[in-house]
N, C-alpha and C. Protein backbone atom coordinates (compact mmCIF):
# COMPACT_ATOMS: atom_id res chain seq x y z
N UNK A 1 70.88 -41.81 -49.97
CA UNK A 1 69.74 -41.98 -49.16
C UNK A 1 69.75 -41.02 -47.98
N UNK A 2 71.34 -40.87 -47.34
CA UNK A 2 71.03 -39.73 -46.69
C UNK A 2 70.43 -38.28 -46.78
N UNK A 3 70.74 -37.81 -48.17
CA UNK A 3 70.85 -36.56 -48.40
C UNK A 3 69.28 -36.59 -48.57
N UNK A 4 68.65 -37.83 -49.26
CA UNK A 4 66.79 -37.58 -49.15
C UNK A 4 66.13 -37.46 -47.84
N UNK A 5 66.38 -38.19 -46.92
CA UNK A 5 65.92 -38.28 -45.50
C UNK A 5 66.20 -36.98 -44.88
N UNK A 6 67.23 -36.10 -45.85
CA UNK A 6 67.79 -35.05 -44.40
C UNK A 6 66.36 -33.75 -45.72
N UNK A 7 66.58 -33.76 -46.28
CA UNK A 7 65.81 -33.28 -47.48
C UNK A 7 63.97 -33.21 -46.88
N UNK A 8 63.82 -34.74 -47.14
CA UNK A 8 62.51 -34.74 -46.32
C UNK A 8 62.13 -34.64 -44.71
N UNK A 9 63.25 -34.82 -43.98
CA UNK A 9 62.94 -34.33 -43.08
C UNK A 9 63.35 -32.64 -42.72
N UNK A 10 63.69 -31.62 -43.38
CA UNK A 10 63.96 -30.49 -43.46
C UNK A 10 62.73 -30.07 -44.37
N UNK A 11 62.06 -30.39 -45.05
CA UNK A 11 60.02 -30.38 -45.70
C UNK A 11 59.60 -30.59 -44.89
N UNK A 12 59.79 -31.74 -43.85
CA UNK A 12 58.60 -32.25 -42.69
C UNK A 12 58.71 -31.40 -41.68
N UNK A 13 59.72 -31.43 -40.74
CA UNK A 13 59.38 -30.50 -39.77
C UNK A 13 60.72 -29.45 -39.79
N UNK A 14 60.60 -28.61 -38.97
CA UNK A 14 61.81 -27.67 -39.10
C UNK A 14 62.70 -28.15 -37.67
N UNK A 15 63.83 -27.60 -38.29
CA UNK A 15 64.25 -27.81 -37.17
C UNK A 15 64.49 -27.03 -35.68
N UNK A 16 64.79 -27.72 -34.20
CA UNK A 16 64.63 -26.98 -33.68
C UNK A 16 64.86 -25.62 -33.40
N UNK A 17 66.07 -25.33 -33.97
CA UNK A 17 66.90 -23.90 -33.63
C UNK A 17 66.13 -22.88 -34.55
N UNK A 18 65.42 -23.22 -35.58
CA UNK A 18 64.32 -22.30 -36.38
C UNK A 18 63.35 -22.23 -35.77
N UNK A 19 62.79 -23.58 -35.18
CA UNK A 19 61.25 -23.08 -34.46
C UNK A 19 61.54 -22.24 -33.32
N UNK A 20 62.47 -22.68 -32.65
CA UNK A 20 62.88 -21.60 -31.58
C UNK A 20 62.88 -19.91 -31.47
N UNK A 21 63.20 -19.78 -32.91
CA UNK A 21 63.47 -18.48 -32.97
C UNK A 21 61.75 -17.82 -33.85
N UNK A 22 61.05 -18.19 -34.22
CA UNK A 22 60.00 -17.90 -34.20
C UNK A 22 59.00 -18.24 -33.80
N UNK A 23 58.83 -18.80 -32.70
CA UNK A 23 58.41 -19.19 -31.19
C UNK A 23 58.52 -17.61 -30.61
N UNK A 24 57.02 -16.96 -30.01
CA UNK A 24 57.67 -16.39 -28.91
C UNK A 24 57.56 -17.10 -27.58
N UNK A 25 58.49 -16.30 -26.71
CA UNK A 25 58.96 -17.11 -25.55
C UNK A 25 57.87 -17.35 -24.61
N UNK A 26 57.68 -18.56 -24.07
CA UNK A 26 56.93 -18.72 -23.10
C UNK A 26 55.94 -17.90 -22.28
N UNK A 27 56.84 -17.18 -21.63
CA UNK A 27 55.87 -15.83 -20.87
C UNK A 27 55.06 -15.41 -21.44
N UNK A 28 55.77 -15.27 -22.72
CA UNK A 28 54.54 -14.10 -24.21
C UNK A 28 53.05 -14.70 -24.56
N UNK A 29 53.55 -16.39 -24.54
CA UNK A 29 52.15 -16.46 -25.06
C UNK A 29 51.30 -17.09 -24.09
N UNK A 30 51.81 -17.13 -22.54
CA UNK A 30 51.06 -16.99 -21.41
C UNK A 30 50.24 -15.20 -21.15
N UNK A 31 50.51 -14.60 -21.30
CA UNK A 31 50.14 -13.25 -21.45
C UNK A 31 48.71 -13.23 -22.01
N UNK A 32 48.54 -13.48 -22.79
CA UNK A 32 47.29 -13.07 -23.53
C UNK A 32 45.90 -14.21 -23.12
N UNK A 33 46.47 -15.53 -22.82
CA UNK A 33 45.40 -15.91 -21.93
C UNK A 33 45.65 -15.73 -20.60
N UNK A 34 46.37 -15.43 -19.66
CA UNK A 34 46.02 -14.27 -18.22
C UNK A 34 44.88 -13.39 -18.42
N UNK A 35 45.34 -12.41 -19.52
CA UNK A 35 44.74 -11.44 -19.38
C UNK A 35 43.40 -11.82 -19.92
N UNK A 36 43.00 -12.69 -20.70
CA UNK A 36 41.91 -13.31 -20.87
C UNK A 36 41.04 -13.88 -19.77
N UNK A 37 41.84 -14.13 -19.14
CA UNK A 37 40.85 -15.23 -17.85
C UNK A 37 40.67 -13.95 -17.11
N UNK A 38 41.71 -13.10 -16.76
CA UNK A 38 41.51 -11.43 -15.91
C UNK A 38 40.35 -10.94 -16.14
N UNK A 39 40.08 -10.79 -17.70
CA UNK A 39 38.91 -9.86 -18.23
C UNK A 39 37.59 -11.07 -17.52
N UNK A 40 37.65 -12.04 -18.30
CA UNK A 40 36.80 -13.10 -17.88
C UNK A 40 36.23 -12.77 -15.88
N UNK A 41 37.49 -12.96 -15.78
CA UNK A 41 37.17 -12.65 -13.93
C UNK A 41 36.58 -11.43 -13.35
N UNK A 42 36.87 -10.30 -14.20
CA UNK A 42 36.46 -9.22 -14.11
C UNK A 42 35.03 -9.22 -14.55
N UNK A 43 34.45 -9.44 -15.54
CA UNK A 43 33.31 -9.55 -15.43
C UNK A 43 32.16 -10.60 -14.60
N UNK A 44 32.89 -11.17 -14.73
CA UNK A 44 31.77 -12.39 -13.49
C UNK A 44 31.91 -11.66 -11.79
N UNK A 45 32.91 -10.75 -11.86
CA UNK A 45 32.93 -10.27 -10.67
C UNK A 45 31.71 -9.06 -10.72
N UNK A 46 32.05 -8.10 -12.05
CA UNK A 46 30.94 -7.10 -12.22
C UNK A 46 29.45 -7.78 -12.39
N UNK A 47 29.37 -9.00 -13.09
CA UNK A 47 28.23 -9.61 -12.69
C UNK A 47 27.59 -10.18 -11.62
N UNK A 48 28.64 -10.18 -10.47
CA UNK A 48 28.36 -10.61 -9.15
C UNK A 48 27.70 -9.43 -8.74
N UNK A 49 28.67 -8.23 -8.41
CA UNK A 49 28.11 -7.30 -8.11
C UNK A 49 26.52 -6.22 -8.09
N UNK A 50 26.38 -6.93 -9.71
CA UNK A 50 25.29 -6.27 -10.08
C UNK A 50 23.93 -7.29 -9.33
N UNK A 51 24.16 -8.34 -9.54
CA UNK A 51 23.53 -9.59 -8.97
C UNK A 51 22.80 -8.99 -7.53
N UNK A 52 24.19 -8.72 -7.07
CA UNK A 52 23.93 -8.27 -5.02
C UNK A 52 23.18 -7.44 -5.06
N UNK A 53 23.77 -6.14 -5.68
CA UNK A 53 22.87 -4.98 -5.70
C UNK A 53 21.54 -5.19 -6.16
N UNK A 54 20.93 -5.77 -6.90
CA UNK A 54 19.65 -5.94 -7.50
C UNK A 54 18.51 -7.10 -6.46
N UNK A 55 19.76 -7.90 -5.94
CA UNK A 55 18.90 -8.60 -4.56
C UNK A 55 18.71 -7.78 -3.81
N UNK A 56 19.48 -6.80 -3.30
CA UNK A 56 19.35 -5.76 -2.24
C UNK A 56 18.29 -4.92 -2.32
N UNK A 57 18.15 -4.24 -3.34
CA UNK A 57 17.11 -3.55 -4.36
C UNK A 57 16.03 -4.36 -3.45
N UNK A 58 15.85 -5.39 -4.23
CA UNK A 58 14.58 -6.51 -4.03
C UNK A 58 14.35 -6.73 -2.57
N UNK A 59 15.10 -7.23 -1.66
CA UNK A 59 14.87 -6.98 -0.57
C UNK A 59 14.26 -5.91 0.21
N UNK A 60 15.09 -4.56 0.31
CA UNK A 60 14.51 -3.76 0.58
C UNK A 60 12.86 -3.03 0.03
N UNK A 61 12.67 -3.02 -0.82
CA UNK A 61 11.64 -3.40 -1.78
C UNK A 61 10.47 -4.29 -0.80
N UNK A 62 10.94 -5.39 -0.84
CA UNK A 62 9.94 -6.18 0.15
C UNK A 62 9.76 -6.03 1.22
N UNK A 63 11.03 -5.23 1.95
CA UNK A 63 10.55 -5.25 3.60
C UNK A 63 9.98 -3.96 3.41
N UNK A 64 9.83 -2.89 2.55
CA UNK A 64 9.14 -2.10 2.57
C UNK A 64 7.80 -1.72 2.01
N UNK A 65 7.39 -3.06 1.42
CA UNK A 65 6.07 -3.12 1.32
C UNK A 65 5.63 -3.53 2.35
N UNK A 66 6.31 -4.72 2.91
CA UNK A 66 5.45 -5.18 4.19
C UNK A 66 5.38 -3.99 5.24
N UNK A 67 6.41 -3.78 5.27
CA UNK A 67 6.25 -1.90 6.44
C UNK A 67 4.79 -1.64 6.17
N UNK A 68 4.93 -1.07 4.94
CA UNK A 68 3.15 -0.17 4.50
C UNK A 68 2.32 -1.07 5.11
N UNK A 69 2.58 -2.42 4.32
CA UNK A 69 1.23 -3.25 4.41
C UNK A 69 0.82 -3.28 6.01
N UNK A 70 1.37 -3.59 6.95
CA UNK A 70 1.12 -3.24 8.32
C UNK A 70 1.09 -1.84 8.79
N UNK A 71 1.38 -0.99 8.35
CA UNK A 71 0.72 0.57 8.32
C UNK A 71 -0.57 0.57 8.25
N UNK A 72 -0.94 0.28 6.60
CA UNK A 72 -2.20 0.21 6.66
C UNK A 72 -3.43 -0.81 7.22
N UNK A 73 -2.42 -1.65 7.57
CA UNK A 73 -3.86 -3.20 8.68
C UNK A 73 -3.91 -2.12 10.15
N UNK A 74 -2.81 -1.46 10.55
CA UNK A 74 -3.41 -0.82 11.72
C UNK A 74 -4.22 0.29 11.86
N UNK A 75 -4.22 1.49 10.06
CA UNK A 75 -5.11 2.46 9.95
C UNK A 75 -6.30 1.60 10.17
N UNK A 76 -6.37 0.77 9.34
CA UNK A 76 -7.74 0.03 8.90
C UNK A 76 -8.57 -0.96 10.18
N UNK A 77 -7.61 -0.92 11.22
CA UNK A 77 -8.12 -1.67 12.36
C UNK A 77 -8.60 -0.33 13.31
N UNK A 78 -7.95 0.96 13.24
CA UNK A 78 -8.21 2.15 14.27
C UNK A 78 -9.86 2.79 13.78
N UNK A 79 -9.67 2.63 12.32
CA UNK A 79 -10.85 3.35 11.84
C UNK A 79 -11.96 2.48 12.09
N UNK A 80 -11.70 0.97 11.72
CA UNK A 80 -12.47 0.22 12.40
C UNK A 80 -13.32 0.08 13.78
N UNK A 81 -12.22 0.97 14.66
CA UNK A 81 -12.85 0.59 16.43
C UNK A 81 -13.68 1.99 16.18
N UNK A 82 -13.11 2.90 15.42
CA UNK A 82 -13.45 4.35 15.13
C UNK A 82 -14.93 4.08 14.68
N UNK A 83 -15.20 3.41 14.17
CA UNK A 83 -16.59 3.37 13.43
C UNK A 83 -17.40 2.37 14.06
N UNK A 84 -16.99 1.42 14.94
CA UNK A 84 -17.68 0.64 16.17
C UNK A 84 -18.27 1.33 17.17
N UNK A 85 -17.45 2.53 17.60
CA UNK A 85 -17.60 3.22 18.61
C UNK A 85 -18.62 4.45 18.22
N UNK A 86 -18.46 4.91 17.17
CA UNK A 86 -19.59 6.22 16.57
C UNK A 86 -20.58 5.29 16.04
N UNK A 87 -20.96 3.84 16.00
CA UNK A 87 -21.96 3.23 15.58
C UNK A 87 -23.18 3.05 17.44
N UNK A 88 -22.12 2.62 17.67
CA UNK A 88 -22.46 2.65 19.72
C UNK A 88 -23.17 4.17 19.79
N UNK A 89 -22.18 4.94 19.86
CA UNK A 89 -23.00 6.48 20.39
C UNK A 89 -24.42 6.72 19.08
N UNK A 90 -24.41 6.56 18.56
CA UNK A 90 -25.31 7.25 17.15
C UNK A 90 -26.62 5.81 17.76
N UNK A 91 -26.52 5.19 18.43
CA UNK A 91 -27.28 4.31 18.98
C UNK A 91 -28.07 4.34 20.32
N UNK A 92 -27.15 4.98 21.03
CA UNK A 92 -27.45 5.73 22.72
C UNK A 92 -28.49 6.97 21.88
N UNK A 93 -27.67 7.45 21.07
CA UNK A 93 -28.56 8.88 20.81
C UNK A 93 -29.92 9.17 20.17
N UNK A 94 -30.21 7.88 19.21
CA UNK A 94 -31.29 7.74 18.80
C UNK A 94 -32.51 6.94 19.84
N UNK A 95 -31.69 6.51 20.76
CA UNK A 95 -33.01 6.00 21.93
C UNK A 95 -33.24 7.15 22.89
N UNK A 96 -32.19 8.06 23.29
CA UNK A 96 -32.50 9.25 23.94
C UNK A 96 -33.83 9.98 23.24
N UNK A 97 -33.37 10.20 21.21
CA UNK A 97 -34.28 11.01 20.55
C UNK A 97 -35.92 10.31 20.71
N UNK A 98 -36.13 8.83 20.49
CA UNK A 98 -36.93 8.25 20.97
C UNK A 98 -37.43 8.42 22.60
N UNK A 99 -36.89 8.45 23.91
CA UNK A 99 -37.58 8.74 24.93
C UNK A 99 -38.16 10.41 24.84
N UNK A 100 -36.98 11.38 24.13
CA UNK A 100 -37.48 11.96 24.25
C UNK A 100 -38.51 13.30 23.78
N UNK A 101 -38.92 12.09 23.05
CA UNK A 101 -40.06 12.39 21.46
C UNK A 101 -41.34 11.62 22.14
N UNK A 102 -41.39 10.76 22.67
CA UNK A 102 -42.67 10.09 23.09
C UNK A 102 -43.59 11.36 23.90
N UNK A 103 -45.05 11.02 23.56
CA UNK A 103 -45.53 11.89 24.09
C UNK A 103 -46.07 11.59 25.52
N UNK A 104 -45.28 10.42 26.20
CA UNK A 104 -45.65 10.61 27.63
C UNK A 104 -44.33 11.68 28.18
N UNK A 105 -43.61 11.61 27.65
CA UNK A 105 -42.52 12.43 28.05
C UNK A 105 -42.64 13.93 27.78
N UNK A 106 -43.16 14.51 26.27
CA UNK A 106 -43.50 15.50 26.29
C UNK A 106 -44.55 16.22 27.17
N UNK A 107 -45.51 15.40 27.60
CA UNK A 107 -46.51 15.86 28.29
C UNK A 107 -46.07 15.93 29.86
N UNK A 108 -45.05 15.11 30.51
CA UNK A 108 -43.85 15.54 31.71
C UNK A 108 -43.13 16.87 31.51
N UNK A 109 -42.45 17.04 30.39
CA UNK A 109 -42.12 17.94 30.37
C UNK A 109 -42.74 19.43 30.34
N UNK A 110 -43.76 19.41 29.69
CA UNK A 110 -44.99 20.54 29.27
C UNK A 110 -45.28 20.62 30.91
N UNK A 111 -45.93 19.85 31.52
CA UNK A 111 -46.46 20.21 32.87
C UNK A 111 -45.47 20.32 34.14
N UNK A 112 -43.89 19.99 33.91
CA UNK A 112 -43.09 20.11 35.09
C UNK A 112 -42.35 21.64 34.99
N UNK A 113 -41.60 21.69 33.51
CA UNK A 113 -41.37 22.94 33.70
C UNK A 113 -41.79 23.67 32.93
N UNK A 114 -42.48 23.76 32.35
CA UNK A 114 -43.42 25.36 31.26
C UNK A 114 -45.10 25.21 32.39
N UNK A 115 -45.28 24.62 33.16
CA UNK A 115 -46.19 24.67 34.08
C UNK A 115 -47.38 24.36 33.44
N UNK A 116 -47.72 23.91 32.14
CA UNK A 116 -49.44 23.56 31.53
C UNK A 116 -49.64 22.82 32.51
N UNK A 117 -51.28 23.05 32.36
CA UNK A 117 -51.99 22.15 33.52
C UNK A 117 -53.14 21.36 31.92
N UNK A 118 -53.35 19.83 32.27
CA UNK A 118 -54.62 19.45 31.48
C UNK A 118 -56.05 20.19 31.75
N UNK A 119 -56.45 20.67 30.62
CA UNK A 119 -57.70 21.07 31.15
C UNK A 119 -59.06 20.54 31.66
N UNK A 120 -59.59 20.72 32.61
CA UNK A 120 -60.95 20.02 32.67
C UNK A 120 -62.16 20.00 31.81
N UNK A 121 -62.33 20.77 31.67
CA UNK A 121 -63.42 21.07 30.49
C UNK A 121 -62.76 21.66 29.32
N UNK A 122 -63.36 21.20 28.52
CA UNK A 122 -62.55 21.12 26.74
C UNK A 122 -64.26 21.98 26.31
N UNK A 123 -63.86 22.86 25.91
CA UNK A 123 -64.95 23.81 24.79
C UNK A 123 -64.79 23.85 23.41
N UNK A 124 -65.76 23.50 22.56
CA UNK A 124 -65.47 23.43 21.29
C UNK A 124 -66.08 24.92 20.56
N UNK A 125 -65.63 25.17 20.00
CA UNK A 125 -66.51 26.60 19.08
C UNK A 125 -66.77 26.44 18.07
N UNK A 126 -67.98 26.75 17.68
CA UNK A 126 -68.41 26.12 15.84
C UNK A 126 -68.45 27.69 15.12
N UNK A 127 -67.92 28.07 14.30
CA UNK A 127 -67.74 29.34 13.54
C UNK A 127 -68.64 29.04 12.21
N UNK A 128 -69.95 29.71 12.21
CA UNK A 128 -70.48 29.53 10.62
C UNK A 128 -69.59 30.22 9.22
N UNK A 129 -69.84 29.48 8.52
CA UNK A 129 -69.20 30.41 7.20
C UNK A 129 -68.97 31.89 6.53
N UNK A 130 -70.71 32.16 7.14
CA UNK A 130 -71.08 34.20 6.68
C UNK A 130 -70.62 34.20 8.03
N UNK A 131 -70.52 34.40 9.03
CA UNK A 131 -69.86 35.22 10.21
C UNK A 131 -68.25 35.95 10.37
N UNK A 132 -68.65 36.56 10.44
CA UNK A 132 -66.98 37.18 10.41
C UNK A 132 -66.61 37.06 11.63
N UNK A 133 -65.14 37.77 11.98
CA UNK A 133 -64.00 37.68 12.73
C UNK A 133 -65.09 38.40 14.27
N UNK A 134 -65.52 39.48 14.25
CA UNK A 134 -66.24 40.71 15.15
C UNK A 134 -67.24 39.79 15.48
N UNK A 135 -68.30 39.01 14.54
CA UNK A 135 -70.01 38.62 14.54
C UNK A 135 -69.37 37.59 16.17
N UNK A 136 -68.28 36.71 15.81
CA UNK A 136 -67.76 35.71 16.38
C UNK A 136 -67.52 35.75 18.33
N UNK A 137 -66.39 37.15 17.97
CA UNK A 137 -66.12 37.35 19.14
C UNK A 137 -67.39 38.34 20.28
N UNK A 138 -68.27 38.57 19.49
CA UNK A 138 -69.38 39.00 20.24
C UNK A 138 -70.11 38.40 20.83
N UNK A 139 -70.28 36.52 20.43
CA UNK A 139 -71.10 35.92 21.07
C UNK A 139 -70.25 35.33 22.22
N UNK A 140 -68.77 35.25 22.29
CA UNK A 140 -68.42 34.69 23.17
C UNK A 140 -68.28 35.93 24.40
């Protein structure tokens, strides 16, 4: 009965001084998951990295739209006063062109400095059709 038990247990498991020796040692087969979790770490780190940089990206990105975008609210507010203000003058100037288009004003002007005087007597001349230029000035 011994010699079966030592029999089946030499089928069942081996013994230790065999597993031992094709066992590698401890350290060895710590090695390959280190360097597993390393690689592992290494990339979640390169994925960190890329992460930052691409927020940064994005950030800058945004504060530099908003830059513009307030660039252009202050073009758009200058051109604004710009076109308030040439709406004002183009307004002065067309009431000037109005005073000084009216014909009480022209007729100030005609008699202050080009010196016309209104006339008193207004003469009309009637020119017949057969009369010529000479027939005309002979009767006057």
């Amino acid at each position: 009965m011994a010699a079966a038990a030592q029999a089946r247990q030499a089928t069942v498991a081996p013994r230790r001084t065999e597993d031992t020796e094709h066992r590698p040692p401890p350290a060895a087969r710590r090695a390959p998951q280190a360097r597993q979790r390393a690689a592992q770490r290494a990339r979640l780190m390169r994925l960190f990295v890329v992460f930052v940089v691409c927020l940064t990206v994005l950030a800058v990105g945004r504060v530099a739209l908003s830059f513009a975008v307030v660039q252009k609210s202050l073009q758009t507010d200058a051109v604004t006063r710009e076109v308030g203000r040439l709406s004002a003058q183009n307004q002065r100037l067309q009431e000037i062109v109005a005073n000084q288009g009216s014909s009480v004003n022209i007729r100030k002007i005609a008699e202050k400095q080009l010196g016309l005087v209104v006339p008193a007597h207004v003469q009309y001349l009637k020119v017949h059709r057969t009369a010529t230029a000479a027939q005309v000035a002979e009767r006057d």
